[in-house]
C-alpha atoms as a PDB file:
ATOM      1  CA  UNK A   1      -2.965  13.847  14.373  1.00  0.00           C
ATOM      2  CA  UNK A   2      -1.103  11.488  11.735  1.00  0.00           C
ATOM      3  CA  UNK A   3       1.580  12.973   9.749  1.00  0.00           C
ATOM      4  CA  UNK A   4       1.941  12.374   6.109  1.00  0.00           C
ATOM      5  CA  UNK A   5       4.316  12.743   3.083  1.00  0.00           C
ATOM      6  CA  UNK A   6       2.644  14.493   0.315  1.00  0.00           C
ATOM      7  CA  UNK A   7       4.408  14.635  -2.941  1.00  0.00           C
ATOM      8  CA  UNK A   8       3.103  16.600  -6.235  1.00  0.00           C
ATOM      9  CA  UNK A   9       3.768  15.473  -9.982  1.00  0.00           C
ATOM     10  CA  UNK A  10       5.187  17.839 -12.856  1.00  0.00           C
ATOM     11  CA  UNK A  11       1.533  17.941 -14.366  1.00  0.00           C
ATOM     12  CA  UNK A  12      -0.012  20.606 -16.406  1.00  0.00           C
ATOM     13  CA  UNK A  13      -3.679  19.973 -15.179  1.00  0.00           C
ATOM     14  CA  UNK A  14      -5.259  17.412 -12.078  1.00  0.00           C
ATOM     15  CA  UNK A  15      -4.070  13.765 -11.654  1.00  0.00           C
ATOM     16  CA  UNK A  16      -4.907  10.356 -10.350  1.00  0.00           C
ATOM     17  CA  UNK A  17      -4.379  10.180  -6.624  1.00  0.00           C
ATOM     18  CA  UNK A  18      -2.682   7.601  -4.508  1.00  0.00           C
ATOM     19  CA  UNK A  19      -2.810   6.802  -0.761  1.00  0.00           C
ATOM     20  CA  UNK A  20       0.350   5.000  -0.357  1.00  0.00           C
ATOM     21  CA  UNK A  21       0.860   2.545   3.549  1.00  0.00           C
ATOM     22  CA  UNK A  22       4.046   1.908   4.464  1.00  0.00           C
ATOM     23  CA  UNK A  23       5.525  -1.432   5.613  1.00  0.00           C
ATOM     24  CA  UNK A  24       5.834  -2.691   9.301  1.00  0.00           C
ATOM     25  CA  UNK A  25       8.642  -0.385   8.932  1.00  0.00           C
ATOM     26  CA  UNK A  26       6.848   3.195   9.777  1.00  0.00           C
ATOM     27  CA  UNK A  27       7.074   5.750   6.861  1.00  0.00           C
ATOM     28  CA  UNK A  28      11.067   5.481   6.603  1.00  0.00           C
ATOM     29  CA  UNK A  29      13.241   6.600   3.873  1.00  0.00           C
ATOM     30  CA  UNK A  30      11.978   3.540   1.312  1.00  0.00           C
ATOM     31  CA  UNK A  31       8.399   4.696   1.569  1.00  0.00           C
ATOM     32  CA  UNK A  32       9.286   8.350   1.090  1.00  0.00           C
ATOM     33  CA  UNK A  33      11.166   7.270  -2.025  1.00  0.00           C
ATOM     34  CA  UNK A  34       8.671   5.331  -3.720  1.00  0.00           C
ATOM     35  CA  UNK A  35       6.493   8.229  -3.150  1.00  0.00           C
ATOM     36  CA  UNK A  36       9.085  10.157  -4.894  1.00  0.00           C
ATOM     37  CA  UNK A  37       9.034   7.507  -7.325  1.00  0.00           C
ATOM     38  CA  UNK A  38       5.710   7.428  -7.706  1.00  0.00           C
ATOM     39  CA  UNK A  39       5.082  10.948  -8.107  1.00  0.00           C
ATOM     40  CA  UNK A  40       7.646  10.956 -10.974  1.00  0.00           C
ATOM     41  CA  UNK A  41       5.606   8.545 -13.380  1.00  0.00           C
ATOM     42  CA  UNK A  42       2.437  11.128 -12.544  1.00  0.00           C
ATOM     43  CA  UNK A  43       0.403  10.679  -9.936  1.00  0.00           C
ATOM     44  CA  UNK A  44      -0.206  12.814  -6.855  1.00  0.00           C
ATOM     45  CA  UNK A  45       1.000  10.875  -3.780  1.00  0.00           C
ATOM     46  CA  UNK A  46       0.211  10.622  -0.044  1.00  0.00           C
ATOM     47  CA  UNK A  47       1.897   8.728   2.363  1.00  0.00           C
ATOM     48  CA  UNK A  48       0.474   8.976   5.794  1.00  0.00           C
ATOM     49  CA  UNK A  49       3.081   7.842   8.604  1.00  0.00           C
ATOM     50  CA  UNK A  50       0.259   5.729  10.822  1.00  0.00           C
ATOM     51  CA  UNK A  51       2.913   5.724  13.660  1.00  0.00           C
ATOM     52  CA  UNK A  52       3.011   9.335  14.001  1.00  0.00           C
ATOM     53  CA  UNK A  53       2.216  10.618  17.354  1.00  0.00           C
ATOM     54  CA  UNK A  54       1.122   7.411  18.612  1.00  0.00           C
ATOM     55  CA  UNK A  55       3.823   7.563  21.275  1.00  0.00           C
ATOM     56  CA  UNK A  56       4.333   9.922  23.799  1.00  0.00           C
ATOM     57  CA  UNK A  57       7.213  12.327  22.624  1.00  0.00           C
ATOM     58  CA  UNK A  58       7.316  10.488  19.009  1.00  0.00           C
ATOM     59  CA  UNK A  59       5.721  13.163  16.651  1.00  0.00           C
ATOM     60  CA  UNK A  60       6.913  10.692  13.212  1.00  0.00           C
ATOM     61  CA  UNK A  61       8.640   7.352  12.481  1.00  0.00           C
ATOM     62  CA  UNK A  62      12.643   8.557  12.125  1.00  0.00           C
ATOM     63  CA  UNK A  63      12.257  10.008  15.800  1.00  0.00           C
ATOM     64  CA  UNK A  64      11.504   6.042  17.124  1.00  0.00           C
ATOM     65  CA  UNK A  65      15.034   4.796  18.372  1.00  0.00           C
ATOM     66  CA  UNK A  66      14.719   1.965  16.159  1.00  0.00           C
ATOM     67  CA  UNK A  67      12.960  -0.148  13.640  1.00  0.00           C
ATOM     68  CA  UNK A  68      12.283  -2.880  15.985  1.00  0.00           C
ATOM     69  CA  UNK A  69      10.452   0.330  18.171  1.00  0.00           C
ATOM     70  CA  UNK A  70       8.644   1.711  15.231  1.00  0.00           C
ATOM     71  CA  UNK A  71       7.465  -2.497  14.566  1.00  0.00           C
ATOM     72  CA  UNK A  72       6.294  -2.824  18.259  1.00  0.00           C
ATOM     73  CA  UNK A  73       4.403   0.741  18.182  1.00  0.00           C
ATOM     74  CA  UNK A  74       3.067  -0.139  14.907  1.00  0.00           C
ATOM     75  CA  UNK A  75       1.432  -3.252  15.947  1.00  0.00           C
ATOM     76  CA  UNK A  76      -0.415  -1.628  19.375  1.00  0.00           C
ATOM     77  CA  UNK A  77      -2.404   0.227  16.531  1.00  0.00           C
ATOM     78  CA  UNK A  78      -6.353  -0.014  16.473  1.00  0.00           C
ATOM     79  CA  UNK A  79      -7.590  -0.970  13.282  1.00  0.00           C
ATOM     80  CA  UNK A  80     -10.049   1.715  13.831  1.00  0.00           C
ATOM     81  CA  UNK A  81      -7.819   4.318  14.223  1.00  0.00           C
ATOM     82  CA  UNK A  82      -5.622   3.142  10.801  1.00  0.00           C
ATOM     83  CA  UNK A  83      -9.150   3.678   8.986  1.00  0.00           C
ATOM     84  CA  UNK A  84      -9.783   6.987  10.302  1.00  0.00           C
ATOM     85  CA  UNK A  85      -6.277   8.086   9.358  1.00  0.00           C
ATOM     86  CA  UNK A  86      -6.680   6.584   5.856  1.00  0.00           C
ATOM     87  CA  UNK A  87     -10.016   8.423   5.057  1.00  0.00           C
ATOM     88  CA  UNK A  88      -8.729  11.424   6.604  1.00  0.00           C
ATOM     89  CA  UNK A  89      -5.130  11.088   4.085  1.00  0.00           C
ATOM     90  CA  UNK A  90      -8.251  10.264   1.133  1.00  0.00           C
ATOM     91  CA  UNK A  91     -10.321  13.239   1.398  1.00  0.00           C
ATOM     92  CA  UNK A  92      -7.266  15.572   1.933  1.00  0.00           C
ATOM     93  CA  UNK A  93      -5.692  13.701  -1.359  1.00  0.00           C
ATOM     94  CA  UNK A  94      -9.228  13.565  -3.159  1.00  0.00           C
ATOM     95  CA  UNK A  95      -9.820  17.334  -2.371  1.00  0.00           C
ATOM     96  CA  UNK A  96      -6.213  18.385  -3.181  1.00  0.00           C
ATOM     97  CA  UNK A  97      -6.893  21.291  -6.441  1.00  0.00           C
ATOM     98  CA  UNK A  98      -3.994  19.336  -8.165  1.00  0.00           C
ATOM     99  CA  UNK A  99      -6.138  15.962  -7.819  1.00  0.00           C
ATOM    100  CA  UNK A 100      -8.418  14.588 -10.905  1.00  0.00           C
ATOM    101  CA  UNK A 101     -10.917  13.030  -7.891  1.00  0.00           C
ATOM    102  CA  UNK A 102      -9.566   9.678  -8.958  1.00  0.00           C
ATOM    103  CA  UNK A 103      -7.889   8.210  -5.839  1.00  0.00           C
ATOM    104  CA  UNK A 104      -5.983   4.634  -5.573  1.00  0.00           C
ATOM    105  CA  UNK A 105      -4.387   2.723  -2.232  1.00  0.00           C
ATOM    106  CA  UNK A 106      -1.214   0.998  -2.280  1.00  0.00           C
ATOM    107  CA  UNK A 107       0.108  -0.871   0.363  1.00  0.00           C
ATOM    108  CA  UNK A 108       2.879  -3.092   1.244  1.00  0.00           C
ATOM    109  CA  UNK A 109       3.700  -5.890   4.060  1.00  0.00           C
ATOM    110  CA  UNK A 110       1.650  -4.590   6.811  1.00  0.00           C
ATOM    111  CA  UNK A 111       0.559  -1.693   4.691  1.00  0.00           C
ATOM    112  CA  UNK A 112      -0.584  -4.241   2.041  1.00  0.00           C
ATOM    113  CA  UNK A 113      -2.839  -5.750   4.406  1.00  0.00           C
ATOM    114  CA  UNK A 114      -4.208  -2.674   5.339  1.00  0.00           C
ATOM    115  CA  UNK A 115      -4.730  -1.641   1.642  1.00  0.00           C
ATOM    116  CA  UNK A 116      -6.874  -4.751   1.341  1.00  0.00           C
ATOM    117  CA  UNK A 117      -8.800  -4.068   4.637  1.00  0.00           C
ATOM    118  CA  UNK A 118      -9.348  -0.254   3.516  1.00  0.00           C
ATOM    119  CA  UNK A 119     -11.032  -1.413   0.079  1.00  0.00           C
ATOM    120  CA  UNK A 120     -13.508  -3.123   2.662  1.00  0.00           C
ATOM    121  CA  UNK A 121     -14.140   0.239   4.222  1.00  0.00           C
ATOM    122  CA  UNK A 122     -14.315   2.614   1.526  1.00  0.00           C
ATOM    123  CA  UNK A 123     -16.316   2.406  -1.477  1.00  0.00           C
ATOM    124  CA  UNK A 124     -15.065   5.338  -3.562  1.00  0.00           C
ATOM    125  CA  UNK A 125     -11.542   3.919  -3.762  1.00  0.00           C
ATOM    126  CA  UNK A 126     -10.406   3.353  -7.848  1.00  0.00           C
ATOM    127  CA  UNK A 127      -8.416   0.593  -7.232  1.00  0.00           C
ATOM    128  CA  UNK A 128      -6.722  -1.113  -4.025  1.00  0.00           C
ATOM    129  CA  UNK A 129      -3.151  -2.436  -5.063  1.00  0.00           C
ATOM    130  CA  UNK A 130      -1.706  -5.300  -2.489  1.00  0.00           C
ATOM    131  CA  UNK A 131       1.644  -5.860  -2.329  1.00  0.00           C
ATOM    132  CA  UNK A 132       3.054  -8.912  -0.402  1.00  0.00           C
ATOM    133  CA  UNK A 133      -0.080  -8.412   2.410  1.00  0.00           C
ATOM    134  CA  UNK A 134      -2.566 -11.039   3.738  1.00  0.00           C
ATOM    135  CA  UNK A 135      -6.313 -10.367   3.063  1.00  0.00           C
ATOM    136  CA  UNK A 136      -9.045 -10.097   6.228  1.00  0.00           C
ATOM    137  CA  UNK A 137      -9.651 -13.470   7.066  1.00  0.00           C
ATOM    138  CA  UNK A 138     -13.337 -12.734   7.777  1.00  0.00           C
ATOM    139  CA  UNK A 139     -15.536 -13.274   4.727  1.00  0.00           C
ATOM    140  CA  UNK A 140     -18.461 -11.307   5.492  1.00  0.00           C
ATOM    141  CA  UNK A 141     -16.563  -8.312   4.821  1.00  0.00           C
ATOM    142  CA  UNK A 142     -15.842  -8.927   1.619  1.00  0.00           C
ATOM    143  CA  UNK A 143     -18.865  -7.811   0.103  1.00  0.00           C
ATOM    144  CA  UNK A 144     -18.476  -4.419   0.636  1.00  0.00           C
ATOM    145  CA  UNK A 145     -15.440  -4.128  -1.501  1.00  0.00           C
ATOM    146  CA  UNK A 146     -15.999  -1.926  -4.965  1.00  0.00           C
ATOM    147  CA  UNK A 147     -12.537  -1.981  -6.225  1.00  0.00           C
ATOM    148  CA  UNK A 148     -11.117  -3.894  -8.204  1.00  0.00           C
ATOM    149  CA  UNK A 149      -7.645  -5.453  -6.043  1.00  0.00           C
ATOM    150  CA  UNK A 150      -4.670  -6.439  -7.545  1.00  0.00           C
ATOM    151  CA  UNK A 151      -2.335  -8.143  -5.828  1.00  0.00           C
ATOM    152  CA  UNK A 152       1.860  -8.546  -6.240  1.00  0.00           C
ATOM    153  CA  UNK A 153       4.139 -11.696  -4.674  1.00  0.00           C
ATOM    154  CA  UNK A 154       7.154 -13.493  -4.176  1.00  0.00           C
ATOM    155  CA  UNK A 155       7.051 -17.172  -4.938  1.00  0.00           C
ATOM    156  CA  UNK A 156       9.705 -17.550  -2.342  1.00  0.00           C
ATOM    157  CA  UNK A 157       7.004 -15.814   0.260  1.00  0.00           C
ATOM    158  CA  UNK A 158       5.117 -18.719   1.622  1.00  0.00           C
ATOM    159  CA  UNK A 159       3.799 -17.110   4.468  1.00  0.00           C
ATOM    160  CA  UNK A 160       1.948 -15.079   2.656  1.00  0.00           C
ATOM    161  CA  UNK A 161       0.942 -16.815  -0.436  1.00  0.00           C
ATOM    162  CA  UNK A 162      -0.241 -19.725   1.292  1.00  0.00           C
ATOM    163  CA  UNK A 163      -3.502 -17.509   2.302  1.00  0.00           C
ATOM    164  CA  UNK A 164      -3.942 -16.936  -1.010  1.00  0.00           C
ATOM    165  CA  UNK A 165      -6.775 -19.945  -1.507  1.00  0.00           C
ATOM    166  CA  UNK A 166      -9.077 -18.466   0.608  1.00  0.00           C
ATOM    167  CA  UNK A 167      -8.622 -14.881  -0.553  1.00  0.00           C
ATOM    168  CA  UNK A 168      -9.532 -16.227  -4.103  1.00  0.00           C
ATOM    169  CA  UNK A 169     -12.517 -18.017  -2.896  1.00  0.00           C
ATOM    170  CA  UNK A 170     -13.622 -15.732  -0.463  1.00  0.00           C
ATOM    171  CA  UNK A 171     -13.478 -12.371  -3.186  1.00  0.00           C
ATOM    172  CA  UNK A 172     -15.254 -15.400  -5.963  1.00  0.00           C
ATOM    173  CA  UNK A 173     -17.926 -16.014  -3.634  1.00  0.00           C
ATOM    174  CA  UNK A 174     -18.475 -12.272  -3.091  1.00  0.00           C
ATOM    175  CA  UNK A 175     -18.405 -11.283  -7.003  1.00  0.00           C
ATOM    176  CA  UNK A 176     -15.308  -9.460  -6.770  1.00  0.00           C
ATOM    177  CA  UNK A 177     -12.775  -8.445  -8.772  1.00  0.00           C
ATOM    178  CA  UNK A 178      -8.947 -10.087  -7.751  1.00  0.00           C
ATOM    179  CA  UNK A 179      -5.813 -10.531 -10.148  1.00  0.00           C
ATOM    180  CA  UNK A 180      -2.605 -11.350  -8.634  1.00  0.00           C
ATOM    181  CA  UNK A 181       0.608 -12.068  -9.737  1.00  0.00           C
ATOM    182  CA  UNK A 182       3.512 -14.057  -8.518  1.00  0.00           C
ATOM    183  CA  UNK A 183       7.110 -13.426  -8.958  1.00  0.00           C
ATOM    184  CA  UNK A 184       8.726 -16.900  -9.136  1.00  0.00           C
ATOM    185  CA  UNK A 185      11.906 -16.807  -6.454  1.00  0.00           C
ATOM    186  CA  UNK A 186      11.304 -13.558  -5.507  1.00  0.00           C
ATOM    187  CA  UNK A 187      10.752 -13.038  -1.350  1.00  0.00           C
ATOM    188  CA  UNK A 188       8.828 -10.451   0.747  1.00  0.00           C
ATOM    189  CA  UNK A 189       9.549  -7.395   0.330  1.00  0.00           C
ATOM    190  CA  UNK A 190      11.129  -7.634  -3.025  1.00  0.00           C
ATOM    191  CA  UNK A 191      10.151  -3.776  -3.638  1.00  0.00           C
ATOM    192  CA  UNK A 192      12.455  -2.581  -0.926  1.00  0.00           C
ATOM    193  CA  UNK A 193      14.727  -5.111  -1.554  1.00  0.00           C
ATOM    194  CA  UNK A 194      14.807  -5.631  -5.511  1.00  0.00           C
ATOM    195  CA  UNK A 195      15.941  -1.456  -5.441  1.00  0.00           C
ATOM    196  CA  UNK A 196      18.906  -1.989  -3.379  1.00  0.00           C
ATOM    197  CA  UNK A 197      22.661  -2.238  -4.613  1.00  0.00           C
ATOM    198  CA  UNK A 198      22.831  -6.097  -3.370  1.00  0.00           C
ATOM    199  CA  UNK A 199      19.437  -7.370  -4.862  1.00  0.00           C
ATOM    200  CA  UNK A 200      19.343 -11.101  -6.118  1.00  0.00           C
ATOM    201  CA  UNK A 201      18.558 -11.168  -9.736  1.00  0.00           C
ATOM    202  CA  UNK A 202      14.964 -12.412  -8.569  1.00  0.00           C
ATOM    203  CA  UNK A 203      13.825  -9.415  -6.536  1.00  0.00           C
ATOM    204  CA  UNK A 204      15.819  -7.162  -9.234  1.00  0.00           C
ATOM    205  CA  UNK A 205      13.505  -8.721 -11.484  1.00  0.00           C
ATOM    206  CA  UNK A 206      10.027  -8.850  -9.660  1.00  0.00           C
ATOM    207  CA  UNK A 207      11.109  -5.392  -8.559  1.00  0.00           C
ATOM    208  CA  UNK A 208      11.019  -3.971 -11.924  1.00  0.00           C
ATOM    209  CA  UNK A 209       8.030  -6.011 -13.510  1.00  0.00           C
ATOM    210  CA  UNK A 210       5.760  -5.258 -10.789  1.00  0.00           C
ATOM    211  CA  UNK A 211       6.554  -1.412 -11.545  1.00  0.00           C
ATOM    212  CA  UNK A 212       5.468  -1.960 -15.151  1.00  0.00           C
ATOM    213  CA  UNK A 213       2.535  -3.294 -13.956  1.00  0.00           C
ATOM    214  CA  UNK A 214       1.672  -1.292 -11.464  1.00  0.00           C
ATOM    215  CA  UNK A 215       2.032   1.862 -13.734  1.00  0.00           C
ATOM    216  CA  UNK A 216       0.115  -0.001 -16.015  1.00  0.00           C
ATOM    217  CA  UNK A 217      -2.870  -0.710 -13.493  1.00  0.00           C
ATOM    218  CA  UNK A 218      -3.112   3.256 -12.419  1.00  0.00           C
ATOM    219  CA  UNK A 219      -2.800   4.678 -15.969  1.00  0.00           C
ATOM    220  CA  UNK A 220      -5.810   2.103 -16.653  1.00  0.00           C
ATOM    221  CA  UNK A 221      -4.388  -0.200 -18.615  1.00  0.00           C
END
């Protein structure tokens, strides 16, 4: 059974929900503080830790020896099984007495992928928030999305951006909804790495616009 981080707002009545996927990283200490973080400005917050108990004797990401570990567990994952652990962390979210019914994903690296892949799998979702992820390169799937998907990136993230063509054309074709934004000189990652100490002044930067915006997005604006 996955393992998740749940963290509650000061709130005097139900709030927006959000399903938040950790990086290639497993749920480490980042992703529990951004859920803190997140929690903070008002929402309810889930993080499910998709590496826990994946591994014989491994019940949760900080028991893997290493990061490289958690990376090379993370990737033996069947997309299946990610989607059944994501609608399992949505209906316990959307259920939660302290949620308004009103759930969102966030994801980012591998986690933003997978919040792009889960807006092709679940129809309720309010909005699907990509940060620094690559979309599912098959275009049939596409069509099932209902959320609108934002997406957040570095300029200095080529890798990543240069997908970023087809993902336009692909969620055009389909009569979707996609806004993106892109952080000029920032690199991947510039979330994680914009809040520490050493930041350059471009993930610093990034870092803090793309919370304003993301706030922005959930509170409906």
């Amino acid at each position: 059974m996955c393992k998740a981080f749940v963290v509650y707002p000061e709130s005097s009545g139900p709030t927006k929900s959000v399903i938040v996927i950790h990086e290639n990283r497993g749920l480490n200490d980042w992703a529990r503080e951004f859920a803190d973080e997140l929690a903070g400005k008002g929402f309810l917050v889930i993080a499910p830790d998709l590496i826990s108990n994946t591994v014989e004797g491994i019940e949760k990401t900080t028991d893997f020896e290493n990061t490289d570990k958690a990376r090379d567990a993370l990737y033996e994952l069947d997309p299946d099984m990610v989607t059944a652990d994501l609608n399992s962390a949505y209906d316990y979210i959307k259920n939660d007495k302290a949620s308004n019914g009103e759930v969102s994903v966030i994801g980012f690296c591998w986690g933003g992928s997978q919040s792009f892949r889960y807006a092709t799998n679940n129809p309720d979702l309010e909005e699907a928030i990509v940060f620094y992820g690559t979309a599912p390169k098959q275009e049939e799937v596409y069509a099932s999305i209902n959320a609108p998907v934002y997406g957040f990136y570095g300029g200095d993230d080529n890798r990543v951006n240069s997908t970023l063509p087809d993902t336009e054309t692909y969620m055009t074709n389909a009569g979707k909804s996609f806004e993106h934004v892109i952080y000029e000189g920032a690199g991947h990652a510039f979330m994680r790495r914009g809040a520490q100490m050493d930041a350059s002044d471009a993930n610093k930067k990034a870092h803090d616009q793309a919370w304003e915006k993301l706030t922005g997005i959930l509170n409906g604006g």
